[in-house]
PDB file of N, CA and C in Angstrom:
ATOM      1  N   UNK A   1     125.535  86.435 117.304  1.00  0.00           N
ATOM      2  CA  UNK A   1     125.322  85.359 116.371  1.00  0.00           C
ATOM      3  C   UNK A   1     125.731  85.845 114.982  1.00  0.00           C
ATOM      4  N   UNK A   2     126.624  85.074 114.242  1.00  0.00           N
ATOM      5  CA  UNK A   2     127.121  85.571 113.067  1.00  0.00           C
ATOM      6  C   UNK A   2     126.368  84.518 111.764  1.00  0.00           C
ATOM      7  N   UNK A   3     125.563  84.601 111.511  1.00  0.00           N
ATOM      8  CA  UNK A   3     125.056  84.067 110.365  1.00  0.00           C
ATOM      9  C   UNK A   3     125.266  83.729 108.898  1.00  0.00           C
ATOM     10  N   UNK A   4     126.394  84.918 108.805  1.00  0.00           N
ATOM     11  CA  UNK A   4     127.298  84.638 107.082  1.00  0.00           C
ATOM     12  C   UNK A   4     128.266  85.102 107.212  1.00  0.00           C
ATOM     13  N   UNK A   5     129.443  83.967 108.335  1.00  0.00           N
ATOM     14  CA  UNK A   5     130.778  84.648 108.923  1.00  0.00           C
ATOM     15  C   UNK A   5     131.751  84.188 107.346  1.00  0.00           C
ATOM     16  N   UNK A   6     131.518  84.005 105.935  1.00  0.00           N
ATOM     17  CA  UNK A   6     132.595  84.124 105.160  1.00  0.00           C
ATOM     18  C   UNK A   6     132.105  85.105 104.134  1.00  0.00           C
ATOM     19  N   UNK A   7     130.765  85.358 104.223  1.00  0.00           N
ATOM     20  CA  UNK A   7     130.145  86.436 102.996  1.00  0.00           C
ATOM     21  C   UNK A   7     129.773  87.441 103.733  1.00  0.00           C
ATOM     22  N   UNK A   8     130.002  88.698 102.917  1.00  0.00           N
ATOM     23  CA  UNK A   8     129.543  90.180 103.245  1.00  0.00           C
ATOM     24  C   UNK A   8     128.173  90.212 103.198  1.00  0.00           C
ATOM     25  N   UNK A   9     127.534  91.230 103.738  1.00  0.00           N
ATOM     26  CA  UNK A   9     126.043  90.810 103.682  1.00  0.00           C
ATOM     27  C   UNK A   9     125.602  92.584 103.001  1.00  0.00           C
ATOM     28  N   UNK A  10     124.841  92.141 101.712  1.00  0.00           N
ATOM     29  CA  UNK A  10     124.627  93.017 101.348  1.00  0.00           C
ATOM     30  C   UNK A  10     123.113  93.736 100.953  1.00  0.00           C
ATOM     31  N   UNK A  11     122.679  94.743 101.132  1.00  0.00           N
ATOM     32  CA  UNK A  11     121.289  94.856 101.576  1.00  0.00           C
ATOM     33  C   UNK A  11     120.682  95.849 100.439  1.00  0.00           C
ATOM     34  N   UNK A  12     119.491  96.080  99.777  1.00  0.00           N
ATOM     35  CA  UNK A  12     118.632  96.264  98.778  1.00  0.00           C
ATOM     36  C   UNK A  12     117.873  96.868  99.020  1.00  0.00           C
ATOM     37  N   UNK A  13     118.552  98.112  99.620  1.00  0.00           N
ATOM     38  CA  UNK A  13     117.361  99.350 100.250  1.00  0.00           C
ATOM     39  C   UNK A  13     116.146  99.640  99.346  1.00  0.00           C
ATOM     40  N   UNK A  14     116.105  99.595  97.928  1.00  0.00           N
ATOM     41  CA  UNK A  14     115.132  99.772  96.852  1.00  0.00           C
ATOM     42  C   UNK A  14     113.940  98.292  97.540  1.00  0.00           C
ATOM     43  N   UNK A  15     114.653  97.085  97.557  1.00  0.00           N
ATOM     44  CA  UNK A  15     113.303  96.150  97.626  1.00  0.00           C
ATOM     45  C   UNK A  15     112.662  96.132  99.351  1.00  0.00           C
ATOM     46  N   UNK A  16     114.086  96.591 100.006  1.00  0.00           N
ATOM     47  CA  UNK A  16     113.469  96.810 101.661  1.00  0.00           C
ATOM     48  C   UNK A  16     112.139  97.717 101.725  1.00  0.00           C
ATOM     49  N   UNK A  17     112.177  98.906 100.839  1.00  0.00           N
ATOM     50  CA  UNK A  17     111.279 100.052 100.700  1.00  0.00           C
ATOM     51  C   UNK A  17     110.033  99.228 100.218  1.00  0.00           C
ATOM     52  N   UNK A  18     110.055  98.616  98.952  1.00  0.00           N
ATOM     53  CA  UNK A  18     108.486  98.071  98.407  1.00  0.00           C
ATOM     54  C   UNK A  18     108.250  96.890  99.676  1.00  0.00           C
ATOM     55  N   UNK A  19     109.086  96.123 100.538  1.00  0.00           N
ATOM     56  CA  UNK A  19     108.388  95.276 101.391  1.00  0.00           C
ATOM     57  C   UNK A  19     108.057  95.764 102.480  1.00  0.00           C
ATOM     58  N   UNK A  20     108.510  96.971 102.529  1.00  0.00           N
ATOM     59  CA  UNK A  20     108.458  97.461 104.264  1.00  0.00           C
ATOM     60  C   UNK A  20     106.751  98.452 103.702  1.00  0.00           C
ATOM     61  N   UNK A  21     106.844  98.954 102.802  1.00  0.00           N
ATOM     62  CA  UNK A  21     104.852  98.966 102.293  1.00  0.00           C
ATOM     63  C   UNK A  21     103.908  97.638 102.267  1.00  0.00           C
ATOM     64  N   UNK A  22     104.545  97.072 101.927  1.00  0.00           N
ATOM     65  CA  UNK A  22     103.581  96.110 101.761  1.00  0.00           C
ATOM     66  C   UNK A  22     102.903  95.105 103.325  1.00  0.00           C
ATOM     67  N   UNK A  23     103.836  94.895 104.183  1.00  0.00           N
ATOM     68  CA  UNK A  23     103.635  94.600 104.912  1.00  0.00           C
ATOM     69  C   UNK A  23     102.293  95.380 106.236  1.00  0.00           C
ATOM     70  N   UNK A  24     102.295  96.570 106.193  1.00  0.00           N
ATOM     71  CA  UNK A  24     100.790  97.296 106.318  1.00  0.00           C
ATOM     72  C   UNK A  24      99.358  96.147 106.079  1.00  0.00           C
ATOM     73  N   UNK A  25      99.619  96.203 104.693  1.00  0.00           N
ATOM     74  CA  UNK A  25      98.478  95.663 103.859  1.00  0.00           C
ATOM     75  C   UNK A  25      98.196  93.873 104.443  1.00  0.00           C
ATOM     76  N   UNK A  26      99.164  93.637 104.539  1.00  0.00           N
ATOM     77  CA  UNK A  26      99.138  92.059 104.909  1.00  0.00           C
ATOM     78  C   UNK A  26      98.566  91.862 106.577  1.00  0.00           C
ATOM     79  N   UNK A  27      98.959  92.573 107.565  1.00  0.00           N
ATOM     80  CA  UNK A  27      98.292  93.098 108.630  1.00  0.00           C
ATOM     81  C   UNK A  27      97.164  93.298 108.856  1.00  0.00           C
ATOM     82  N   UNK A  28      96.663  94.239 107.672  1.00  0.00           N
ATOM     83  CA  UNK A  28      94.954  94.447 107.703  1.00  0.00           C
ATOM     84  C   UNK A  28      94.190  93.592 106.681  1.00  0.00           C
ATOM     85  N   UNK A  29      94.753  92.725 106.075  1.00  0.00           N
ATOM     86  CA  UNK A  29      94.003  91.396 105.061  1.00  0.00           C
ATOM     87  C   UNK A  29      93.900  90.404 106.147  1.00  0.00           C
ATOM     88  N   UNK A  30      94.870  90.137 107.545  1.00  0.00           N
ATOM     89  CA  UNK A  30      95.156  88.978 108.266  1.00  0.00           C
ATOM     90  C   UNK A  30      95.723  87.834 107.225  1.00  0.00           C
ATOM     91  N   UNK A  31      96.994  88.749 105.873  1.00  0.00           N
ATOM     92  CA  UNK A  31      97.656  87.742 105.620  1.00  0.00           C
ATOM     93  C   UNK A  31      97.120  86.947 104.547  1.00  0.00           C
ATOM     94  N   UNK A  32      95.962  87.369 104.212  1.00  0.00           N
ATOM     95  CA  UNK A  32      95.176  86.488 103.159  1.00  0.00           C
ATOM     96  C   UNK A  32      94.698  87.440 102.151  1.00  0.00           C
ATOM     97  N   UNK A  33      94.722  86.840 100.747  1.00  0.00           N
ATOM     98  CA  UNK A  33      94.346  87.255  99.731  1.00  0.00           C
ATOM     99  C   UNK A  33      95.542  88.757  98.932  1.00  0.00           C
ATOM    100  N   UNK A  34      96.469  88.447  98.817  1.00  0.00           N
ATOM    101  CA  UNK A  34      97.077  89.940  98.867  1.00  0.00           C
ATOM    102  C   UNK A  34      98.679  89.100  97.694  1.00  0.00           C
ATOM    103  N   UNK A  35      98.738  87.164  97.897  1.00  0.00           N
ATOM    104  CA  UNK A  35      99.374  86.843  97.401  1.00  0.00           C
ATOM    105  C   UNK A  35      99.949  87.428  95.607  1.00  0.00           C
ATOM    106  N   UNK A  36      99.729  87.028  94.783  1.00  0.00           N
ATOM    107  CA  UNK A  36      99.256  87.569  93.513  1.00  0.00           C
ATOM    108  C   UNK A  36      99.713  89.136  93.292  1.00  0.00           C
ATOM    109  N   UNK A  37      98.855  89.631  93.899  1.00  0.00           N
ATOM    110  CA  UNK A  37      99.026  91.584  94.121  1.00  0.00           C
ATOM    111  C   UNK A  37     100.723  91.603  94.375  1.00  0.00           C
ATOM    112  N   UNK A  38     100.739  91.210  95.077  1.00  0.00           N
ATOM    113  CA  UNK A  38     102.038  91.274  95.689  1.00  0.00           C
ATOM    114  C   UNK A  38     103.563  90.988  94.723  1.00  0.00           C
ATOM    115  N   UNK A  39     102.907  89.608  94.406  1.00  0.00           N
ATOM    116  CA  UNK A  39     103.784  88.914  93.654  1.00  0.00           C
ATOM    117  C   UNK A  39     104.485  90.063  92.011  1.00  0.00           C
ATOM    118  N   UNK A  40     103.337  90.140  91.599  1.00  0.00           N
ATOM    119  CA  UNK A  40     103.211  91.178  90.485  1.00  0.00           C
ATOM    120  C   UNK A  40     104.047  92.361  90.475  1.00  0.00           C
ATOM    121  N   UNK A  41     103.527  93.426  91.753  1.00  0.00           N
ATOM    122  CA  UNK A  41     104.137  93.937  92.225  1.00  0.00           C
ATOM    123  C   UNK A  41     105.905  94.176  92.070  1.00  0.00           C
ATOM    124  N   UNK A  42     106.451  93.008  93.027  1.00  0.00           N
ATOM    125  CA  UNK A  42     107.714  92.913  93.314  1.00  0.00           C
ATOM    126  C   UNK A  42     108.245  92.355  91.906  1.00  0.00           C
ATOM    127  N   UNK A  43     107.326  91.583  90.878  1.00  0.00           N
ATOM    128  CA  UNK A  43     108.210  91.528  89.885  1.00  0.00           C
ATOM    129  C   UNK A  43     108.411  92.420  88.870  1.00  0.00           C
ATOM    130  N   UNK A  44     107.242  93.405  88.797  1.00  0.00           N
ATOM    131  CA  UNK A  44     107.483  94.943  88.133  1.00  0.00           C
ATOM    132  C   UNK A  44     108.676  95.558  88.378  1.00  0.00           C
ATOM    133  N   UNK A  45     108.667  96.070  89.832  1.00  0.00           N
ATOM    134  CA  UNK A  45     109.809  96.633  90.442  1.00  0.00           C
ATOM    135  C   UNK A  45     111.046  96.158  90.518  1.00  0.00           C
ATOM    136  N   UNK A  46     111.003  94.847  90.468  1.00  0.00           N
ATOM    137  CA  UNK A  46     112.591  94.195  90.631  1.00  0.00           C
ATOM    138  C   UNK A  46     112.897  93.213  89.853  1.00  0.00           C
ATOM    139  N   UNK A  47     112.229  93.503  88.321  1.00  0.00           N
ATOM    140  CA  UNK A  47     112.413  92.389  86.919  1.00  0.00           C
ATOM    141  C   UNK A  47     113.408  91.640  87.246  1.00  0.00           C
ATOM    142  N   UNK A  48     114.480  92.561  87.688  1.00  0.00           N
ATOM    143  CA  UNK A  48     116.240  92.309  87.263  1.00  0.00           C
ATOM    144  C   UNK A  48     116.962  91.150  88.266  1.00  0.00           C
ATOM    145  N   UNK A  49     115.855  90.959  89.000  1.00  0.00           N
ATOM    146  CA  UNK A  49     116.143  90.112  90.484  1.00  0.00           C
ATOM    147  C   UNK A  49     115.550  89.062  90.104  1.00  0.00           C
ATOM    148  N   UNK A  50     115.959  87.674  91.023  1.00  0.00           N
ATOM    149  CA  UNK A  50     115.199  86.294  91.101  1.00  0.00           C
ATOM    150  C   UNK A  50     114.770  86.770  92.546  1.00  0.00           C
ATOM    151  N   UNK A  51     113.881  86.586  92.969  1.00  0.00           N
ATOM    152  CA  UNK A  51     113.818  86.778  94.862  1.00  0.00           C
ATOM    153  C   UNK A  51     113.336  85.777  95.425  1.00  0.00           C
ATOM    154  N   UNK A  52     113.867  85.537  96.368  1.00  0.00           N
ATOM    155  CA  UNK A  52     113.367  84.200  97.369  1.00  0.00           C
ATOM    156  C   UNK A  52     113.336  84.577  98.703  1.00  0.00           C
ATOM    157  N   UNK A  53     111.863  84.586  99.258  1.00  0.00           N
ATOM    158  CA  UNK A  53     111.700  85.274 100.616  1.00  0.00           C
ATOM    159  C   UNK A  53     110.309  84.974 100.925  1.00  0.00           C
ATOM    160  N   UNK A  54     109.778  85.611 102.233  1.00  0.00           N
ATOM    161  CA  UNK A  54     108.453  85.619 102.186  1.00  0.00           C
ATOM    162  C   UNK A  54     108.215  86.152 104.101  1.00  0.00           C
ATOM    163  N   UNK A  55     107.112  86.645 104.228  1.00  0.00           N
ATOM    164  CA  UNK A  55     106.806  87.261 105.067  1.00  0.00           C
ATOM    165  C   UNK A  55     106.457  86.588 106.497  1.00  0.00           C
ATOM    166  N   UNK A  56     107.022  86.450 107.683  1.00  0.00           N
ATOM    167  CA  UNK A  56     106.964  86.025 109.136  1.00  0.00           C
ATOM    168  C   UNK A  56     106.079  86.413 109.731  1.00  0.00           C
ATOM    169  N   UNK A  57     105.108  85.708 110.628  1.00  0.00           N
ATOM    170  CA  UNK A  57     104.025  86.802 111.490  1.00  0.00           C
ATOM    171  C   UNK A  57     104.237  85.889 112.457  1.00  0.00           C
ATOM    172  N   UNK A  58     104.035  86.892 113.805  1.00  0.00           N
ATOM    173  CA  UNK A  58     104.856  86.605 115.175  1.00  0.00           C
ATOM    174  C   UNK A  58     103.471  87.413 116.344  1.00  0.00           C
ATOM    175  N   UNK A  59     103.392  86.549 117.342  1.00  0.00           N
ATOM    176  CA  UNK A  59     102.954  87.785 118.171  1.00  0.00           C
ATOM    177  C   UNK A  59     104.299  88.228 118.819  1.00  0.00           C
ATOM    178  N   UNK A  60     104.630  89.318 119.611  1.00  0.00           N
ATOM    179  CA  UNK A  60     105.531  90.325 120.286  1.00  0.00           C
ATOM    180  C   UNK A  60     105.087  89.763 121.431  1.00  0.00           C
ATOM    181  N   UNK A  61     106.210  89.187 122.150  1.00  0.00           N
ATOM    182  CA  UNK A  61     106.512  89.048 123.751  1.00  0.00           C
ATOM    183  C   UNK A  61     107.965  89.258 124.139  1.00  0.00           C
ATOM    184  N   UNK A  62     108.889  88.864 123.035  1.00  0.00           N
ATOM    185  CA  UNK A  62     110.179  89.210 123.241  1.00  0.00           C
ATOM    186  C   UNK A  62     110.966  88.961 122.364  1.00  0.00           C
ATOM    187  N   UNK A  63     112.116  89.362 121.751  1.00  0.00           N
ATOM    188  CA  UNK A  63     112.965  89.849 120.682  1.00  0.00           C
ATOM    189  C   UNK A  63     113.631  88.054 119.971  1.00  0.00           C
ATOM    190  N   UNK A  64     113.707  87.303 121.227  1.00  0.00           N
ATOM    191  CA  UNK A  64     114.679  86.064 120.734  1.00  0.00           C
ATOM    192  C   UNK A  64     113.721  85.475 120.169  1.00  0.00           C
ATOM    193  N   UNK A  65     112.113  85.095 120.354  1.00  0.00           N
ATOM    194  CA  UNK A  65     111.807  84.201 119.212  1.00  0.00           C
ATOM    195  C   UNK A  65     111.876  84.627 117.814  1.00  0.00           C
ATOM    196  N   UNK A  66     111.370  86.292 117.551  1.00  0.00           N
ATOM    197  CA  UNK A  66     111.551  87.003 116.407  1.00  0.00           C
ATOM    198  C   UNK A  66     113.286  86.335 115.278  1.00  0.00           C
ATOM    199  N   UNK A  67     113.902  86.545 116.451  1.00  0.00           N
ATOM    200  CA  UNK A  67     115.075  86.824 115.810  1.00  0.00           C
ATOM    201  C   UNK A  67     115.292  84.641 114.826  1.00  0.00           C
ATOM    202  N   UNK A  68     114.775  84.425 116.105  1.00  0.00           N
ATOM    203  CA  UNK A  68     115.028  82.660 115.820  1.00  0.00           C
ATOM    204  C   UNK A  68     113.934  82.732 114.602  1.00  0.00           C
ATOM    205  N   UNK A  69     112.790  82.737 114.240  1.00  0.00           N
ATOM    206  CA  UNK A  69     112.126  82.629 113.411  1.00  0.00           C
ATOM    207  C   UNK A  69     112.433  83.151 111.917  1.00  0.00           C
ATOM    208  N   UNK A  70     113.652  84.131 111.912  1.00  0.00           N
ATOM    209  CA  UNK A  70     113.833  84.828 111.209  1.00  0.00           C
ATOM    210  C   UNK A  70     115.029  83.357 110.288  1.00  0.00           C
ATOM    211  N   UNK A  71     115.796  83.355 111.461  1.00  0.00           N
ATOM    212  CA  UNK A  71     116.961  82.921 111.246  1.00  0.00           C
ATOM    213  C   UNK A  71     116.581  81.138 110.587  1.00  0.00           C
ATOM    214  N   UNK A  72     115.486  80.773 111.421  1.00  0.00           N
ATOM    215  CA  UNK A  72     114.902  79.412 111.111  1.00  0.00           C
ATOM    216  C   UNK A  72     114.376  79.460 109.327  1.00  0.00           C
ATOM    217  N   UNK A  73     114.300  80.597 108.896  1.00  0.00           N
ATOM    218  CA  UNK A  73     113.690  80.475 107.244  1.00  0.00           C
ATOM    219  C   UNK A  73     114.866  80.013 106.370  1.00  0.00           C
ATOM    220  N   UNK A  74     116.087  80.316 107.145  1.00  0.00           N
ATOM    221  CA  UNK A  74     117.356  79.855 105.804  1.00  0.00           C
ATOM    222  C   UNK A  74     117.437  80.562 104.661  1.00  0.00           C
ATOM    223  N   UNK A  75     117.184  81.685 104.742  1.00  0.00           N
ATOM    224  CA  UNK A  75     117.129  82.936 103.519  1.00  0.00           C
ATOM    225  C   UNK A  75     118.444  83.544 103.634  1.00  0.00           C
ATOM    226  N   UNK A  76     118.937  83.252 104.932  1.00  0.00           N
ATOM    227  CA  UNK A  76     120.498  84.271 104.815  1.00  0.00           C
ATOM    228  C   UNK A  76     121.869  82.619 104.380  1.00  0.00           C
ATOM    229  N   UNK A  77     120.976  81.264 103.811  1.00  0.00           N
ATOM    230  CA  UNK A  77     121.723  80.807 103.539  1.00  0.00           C
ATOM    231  C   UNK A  77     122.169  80.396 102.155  1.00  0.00           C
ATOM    232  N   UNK A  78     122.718  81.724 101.528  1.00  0.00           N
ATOM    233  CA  UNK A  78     122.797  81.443  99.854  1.00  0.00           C
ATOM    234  C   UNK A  78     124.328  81.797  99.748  1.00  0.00           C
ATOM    235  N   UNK A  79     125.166  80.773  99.011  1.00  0.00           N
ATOM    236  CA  UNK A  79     126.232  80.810  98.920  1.00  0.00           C
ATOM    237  C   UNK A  79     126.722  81.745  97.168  1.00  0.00           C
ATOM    238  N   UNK A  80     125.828  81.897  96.454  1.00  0.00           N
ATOM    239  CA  UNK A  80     126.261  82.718  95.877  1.00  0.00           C
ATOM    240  C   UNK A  80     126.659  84.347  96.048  1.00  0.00           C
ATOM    241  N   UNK A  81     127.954  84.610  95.392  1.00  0.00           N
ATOM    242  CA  UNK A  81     128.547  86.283  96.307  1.00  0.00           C
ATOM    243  C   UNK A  81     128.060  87.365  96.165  1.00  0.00           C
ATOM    244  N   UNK A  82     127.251  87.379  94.683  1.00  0.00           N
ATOM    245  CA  UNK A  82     126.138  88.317  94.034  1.00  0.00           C
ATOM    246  C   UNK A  82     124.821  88.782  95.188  1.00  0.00           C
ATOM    247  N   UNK A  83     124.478  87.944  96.227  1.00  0.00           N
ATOM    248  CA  UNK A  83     123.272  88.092  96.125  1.00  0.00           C
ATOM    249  C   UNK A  83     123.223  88.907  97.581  1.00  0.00           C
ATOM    250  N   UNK A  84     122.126  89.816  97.257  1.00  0.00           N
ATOM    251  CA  UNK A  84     121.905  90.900  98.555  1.00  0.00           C
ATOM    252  C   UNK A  84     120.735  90.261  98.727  1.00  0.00           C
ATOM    253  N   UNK A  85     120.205  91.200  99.980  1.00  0.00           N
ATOM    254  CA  UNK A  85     119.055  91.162 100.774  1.00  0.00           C
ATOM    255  C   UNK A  85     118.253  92.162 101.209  1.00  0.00           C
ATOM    256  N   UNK A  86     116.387  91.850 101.766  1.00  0.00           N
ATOM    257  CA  UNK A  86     116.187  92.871 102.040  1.00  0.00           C
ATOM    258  C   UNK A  86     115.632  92.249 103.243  1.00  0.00           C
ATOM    259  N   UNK A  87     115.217  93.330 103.973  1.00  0.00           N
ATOM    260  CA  UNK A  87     114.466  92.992 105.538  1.00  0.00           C
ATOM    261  C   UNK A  87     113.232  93.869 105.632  1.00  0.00           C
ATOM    262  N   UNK A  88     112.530  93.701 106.159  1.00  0.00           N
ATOM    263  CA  UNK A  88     111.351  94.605 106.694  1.00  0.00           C
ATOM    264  C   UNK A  88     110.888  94.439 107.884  1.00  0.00           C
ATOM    265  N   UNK A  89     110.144  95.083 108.685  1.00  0.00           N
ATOM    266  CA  UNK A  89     109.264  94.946 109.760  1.00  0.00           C
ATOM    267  C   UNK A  89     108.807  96.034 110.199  1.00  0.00           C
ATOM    268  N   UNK A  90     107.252  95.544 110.146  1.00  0.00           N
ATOM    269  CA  UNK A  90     106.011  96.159 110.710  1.00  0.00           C
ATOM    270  C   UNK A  90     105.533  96.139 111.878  1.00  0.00           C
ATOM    271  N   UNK A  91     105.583  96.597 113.015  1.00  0.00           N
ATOM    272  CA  UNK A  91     104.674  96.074 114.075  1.00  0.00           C
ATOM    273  C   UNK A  91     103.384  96.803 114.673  1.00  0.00           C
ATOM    274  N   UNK A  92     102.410  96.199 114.736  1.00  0.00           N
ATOM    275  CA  UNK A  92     100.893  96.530 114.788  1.00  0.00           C
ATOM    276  C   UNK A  92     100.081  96.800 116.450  1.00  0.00           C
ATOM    277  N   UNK A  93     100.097  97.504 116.857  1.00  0.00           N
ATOM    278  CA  UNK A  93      99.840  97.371 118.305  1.00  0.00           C
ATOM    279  C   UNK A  93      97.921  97.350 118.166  1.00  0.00           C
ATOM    280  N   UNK A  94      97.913  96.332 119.038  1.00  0.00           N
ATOM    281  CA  UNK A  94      96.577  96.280 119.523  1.00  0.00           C
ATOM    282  C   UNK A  94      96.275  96.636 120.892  1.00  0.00           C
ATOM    283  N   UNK A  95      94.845  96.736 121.581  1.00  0.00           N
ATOM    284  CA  UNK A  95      94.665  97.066 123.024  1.00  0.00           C
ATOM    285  C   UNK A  95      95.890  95.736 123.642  1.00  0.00           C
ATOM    286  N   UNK A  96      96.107  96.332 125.243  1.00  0.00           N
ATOM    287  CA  UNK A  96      96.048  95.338 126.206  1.00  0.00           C
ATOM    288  C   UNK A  96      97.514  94.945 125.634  1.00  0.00           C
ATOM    289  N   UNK A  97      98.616  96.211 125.246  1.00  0.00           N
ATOM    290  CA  UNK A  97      99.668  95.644 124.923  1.00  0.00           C
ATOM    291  C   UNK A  97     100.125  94.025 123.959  1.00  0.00           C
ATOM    292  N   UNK A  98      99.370  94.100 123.434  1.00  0.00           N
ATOM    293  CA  UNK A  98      99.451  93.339 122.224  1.00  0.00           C
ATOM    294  C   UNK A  98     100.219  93.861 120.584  1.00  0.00           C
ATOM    295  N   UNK A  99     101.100  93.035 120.636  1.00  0.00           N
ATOM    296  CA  UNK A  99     101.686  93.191 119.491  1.00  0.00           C
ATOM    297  C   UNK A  99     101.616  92.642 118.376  1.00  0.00           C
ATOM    298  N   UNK A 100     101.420  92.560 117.322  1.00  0.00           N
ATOM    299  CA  UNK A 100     101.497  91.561 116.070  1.00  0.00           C
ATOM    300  C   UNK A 100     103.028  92.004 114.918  1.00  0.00           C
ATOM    301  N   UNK A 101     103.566  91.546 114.860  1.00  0.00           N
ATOM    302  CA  UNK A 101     105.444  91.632 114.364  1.00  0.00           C
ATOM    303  C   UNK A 101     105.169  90.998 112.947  1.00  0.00           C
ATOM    304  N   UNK A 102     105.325  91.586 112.019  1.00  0.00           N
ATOM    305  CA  UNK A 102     105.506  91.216 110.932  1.00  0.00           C
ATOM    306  C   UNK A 102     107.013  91.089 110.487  1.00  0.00           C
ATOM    307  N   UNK A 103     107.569  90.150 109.984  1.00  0.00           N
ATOM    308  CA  UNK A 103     109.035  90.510 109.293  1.00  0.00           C
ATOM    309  C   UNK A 103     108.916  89.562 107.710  1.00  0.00           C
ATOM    310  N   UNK A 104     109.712  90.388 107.097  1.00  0.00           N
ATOM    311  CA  UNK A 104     109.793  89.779 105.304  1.00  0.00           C
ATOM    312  C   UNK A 104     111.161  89.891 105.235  1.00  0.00           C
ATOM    313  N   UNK A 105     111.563  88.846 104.790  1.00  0.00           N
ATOM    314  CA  UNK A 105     113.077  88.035 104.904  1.00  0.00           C
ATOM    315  C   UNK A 105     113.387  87.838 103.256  1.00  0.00           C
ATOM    316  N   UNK A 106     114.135  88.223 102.532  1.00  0.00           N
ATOM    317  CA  UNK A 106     114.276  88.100 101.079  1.00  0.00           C
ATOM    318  C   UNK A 106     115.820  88.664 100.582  1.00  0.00           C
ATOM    319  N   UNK A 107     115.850  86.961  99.489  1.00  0.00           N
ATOM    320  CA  UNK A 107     117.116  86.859  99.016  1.00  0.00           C
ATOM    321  C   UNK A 107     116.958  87.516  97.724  1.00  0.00           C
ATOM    322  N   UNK A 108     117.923  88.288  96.940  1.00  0.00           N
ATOM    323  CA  UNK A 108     117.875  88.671  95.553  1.00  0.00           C
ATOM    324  C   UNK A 108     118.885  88.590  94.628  1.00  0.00           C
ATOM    325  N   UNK A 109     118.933  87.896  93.628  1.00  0.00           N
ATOM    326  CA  UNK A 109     119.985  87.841  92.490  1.00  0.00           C
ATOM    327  C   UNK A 109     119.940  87.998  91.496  1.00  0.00           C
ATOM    328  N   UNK A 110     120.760  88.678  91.121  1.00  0.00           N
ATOM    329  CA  UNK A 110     120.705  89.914  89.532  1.00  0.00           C
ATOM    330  C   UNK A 110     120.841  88.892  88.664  1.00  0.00           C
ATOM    331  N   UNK A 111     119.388  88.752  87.654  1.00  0.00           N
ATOM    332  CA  UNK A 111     119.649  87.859  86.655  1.00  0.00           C
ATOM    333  C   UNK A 111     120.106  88.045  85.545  1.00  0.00           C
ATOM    334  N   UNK A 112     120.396  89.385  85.184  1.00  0.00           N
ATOM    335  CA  UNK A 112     121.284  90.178  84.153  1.00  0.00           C
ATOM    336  C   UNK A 112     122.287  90.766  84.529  1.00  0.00           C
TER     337      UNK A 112
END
């Protein structure tokens, strides 16, 4: 599946790093209360960015809904040529083969 067959896809290892932490935390809140913190956060670290994204929670049974859920947010659909991306994912094992899949999907564009 080719998702941005006329744009290069370019990726933001600096904001992959602060989301691929953060996502931990959102796991053990169950996702609540962490908005704000967060927000703050990513705009300290990445003034220089506009970002548009936000975090997926999935249970784990198999790879294609992940991937569809990902693809269903429309984050890889920005036609400006500037703008990279970051990805993350966490996954949380519980007893009894249980999985909980976190993924954070985020667009970024240099506003300077």
């Amino acid at each position: 599946m080719e998702w941005r067959p006329r744009h290069p896809t370019r990726w933001n290892r600096y904001c992959t790093s602060t989301l691929r932490h953060f996502l931990p935390k959102l796991e053990l809140s169950g996702g609540k209360d962490v908005g704000d913190e967060h927000r703050m956060e990513l705009q300290s670290l990445l003034g220089d960015y506009r970002i548009s994204g936000f975090p997926v929670h999935l249970p784990f049974s198999e790879i294609g809904p992940v991937v569809e859920a990902v693809y269903s947010t429309g984050v890889h659909n920005v036609e400006v040529s500037s703008v990279e991306f970051a990805l993350a994912v966490h996954v949380h094992p519980y007893p009894n083969n249980v999985l909980s899949v976190w993924v954070y999907v985020s667009s970024l564009i240099r506003t300077r």
